[in-house]
C-alpha atoms as a PDB file:
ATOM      1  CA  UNK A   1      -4.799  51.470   4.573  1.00  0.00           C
ATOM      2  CA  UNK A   2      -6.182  53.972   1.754  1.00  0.00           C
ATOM      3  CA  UNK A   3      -9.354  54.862   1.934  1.00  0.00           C
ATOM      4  CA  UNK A   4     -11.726  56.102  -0.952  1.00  0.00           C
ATOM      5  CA  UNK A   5     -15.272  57.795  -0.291  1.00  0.00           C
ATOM      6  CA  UNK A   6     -17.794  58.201  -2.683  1.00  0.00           C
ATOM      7  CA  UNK A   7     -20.632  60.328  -2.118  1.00  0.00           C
ATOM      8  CA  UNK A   8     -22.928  62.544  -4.284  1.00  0.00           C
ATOM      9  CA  UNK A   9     -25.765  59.894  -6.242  1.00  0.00           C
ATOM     10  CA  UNK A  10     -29.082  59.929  -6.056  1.00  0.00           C
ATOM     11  CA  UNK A  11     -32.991  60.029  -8.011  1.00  0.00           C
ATOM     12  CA  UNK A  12     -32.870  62.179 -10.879  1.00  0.00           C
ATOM     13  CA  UNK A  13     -35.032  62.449 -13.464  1.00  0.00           C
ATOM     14  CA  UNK A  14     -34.173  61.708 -17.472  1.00  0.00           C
ATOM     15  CA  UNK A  15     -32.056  65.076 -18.322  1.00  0.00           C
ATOM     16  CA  UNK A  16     -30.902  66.605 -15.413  1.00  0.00           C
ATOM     17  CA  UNK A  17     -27.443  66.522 -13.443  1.00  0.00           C
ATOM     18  CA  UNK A  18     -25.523  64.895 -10.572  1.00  0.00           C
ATOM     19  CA  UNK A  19     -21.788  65.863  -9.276  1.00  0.00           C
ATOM     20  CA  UNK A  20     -20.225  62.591  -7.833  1.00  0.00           C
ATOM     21  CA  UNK A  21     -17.379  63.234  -5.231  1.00  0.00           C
ATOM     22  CA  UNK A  22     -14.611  61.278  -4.482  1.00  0.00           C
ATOM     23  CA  UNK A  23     -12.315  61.747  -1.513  1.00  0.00           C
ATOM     24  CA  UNK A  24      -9.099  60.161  -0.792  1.00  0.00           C
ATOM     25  CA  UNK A  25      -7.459  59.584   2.382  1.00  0.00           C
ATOM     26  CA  UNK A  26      -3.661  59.850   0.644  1.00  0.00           C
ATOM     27  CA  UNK A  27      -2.636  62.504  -1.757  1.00  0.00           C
ATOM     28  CA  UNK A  28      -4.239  62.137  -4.982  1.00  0.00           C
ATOM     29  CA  UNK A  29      -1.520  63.698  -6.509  1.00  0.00           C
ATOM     30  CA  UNK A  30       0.637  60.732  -6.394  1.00  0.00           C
ATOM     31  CA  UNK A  31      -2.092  58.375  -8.048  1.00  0.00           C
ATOM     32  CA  UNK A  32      -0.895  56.825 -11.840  1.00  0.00           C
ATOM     33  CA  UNK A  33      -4.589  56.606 -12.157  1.00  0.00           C
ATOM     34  CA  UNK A  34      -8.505  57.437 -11.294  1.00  0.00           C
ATOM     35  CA  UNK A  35     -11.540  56.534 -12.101  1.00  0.00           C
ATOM     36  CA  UNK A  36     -14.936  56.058 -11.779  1.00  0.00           C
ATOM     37  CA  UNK A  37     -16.919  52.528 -12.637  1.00  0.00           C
ATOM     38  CA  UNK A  38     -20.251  51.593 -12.781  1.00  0.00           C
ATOM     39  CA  UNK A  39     -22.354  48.850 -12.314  1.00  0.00           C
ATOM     40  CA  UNK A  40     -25.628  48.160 -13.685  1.00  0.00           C
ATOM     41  CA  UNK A  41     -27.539  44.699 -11.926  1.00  0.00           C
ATOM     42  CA  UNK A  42     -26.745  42.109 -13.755  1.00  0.00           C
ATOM     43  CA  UNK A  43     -23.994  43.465 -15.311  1.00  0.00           C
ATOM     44  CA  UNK A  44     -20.209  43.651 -15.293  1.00  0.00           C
ATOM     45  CA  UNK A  45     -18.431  46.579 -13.743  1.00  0.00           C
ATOM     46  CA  UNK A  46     -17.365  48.926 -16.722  1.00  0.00           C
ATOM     47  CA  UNK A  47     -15.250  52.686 -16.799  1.00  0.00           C
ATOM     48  CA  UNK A  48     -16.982  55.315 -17.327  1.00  0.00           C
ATOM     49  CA  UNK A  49     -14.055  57.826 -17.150  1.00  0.00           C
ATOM     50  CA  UNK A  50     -10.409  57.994 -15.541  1.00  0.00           C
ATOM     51  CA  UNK A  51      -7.437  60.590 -15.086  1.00  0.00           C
ATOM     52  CA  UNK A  52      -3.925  59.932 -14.880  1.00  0.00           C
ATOM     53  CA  UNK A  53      -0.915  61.921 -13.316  1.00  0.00           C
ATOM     54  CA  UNK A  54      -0.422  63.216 -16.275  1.00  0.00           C
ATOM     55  CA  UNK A  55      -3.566  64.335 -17.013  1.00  0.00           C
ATOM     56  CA  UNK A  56      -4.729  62.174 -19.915  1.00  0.00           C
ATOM     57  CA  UNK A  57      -8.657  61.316 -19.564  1.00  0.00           C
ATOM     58  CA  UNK A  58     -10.670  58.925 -21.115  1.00  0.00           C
ATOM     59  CA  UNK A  59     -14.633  58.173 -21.775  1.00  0.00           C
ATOM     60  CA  UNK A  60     -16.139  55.440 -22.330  1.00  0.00           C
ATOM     61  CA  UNK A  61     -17.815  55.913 -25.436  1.00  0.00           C
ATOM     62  CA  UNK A  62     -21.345  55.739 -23.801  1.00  0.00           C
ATOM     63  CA  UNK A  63     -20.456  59.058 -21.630  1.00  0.00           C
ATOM     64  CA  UNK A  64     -18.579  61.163 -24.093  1.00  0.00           C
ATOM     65  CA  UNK A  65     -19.987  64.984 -24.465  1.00  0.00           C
ATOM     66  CA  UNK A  66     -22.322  64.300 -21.200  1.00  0.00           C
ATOM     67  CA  UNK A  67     -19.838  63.626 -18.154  1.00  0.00           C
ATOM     68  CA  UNK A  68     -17.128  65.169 -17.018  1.00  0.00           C
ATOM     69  CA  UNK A  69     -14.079  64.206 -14.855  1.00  0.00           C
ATOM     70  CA  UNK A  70     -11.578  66.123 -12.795  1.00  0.00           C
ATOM     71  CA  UNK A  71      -9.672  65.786  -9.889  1.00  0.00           C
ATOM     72  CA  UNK A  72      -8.192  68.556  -6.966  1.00  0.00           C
ATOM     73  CA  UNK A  73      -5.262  67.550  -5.815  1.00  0.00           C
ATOM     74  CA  UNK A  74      -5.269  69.867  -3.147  1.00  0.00           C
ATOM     75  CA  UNK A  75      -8.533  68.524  -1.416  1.00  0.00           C
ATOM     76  CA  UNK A  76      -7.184  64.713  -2.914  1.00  0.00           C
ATOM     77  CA  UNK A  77     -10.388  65.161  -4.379  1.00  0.00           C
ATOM     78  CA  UNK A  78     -12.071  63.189  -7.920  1.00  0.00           C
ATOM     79  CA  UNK A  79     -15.278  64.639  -9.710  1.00  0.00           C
ATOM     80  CA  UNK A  80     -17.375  63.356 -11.726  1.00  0.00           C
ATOM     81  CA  UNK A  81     -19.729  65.606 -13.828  1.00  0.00           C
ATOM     82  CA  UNK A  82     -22.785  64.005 -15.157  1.00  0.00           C
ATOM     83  CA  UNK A  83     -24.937  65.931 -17.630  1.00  0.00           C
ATOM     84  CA  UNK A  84     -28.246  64.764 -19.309  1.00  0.00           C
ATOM     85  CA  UNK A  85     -28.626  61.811 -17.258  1.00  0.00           C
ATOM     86  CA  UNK A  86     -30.650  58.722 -19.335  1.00  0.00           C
ATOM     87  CA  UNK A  87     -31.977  55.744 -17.469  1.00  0.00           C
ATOM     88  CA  UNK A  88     -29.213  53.644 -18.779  1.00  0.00           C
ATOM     89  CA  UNK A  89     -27.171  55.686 -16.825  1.00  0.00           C
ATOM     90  CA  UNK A  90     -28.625  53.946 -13.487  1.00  0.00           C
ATOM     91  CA  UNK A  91     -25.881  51.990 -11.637  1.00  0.00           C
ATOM     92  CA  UNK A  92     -23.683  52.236  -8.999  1.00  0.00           C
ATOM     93  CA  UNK A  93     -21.091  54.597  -9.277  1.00  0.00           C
ATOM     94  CA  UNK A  94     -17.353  53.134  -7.977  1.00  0.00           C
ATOM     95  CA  UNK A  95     -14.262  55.674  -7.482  1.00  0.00           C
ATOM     96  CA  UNK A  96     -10.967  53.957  -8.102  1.00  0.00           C
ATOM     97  CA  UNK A  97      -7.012  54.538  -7.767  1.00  0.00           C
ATOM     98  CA  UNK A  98      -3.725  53.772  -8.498  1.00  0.00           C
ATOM     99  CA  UNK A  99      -0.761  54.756  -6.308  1.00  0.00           C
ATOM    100  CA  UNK A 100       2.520  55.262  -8.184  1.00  0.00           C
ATOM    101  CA  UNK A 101       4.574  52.171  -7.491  1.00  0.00           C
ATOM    102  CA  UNK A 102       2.321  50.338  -5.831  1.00  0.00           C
ATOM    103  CA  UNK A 103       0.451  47.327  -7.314  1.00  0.00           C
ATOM    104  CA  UNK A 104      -3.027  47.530  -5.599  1.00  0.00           C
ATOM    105  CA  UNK A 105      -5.694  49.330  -6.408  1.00  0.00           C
ATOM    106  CA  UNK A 106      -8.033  51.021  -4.092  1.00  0.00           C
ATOM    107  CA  UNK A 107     -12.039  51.415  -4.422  1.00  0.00           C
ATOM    108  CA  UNK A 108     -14.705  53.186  -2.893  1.00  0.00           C
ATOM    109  CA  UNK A 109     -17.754  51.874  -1.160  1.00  0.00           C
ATOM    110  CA  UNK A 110     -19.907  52.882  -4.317  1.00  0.00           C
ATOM    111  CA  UNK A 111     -22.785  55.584  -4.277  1.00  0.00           C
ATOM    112  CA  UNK A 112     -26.303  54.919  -6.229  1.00  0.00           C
ATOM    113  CA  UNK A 113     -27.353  56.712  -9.388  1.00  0.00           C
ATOM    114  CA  UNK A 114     -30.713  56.400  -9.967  1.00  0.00           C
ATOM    115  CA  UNK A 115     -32.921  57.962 -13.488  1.00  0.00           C
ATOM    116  CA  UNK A 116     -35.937  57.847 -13.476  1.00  0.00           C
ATOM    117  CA  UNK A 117     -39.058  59.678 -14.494  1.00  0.00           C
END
């Protein structure tokens, strides 16, 4: 059973930054896909980001030029950057995957993000 952790939210005030970590119990390197979700309450889970094997990344349109995502394969490791944090940027935070040839997808337990002045 693959396991994703999630770690790194918390209360930040409008502006400043938070590093979400995601940790995988299986190599990372041998994901098709990752990425991080978010959901507001109320509200439908939505991407924020995700990285493939090949490197291609995307944004959701609502993060672009303020987070940033990466992974380490060598820690099976997933970042997520997040720069000038906005109270509409208060959800929970979900890291995802993808193994290559394999039709489930795995998710973390979630980690709050929080702005707020």
């Amino acid at each position: 059973q693959v396991q994703l952790m999630d770690s790194g939210g918390g209360l930040v005030q409008p502006g400043e930054f938070l590093r979400l970590s995601c940790i995988a119990s299986r190599s990372t390197s041998i994901t098709s896909v990752m990425g991080w979700y978010r959901q507001a309450p109320g509200k439908q889970r939505e991407l924020v980001a995700s990285i493939t094997s090949g490197g291609d990344i995307i944004y959701a349109d609502f993060v672009k030029g303020r987070f940033r995502i990466s992974k380490d394969n060598a820690l099976n490791m997933m970042y997520l950057e997040m720069n000038s944090l906005k109270p509409e940027d208060t959800a929970r935070y979900y890291c995802h995957a993808k193994w290559i040839g394999e039709p489930l997808a795995y998710w973390g337990q979630g980690t709050q993000v929080t702005v707020s002045s």
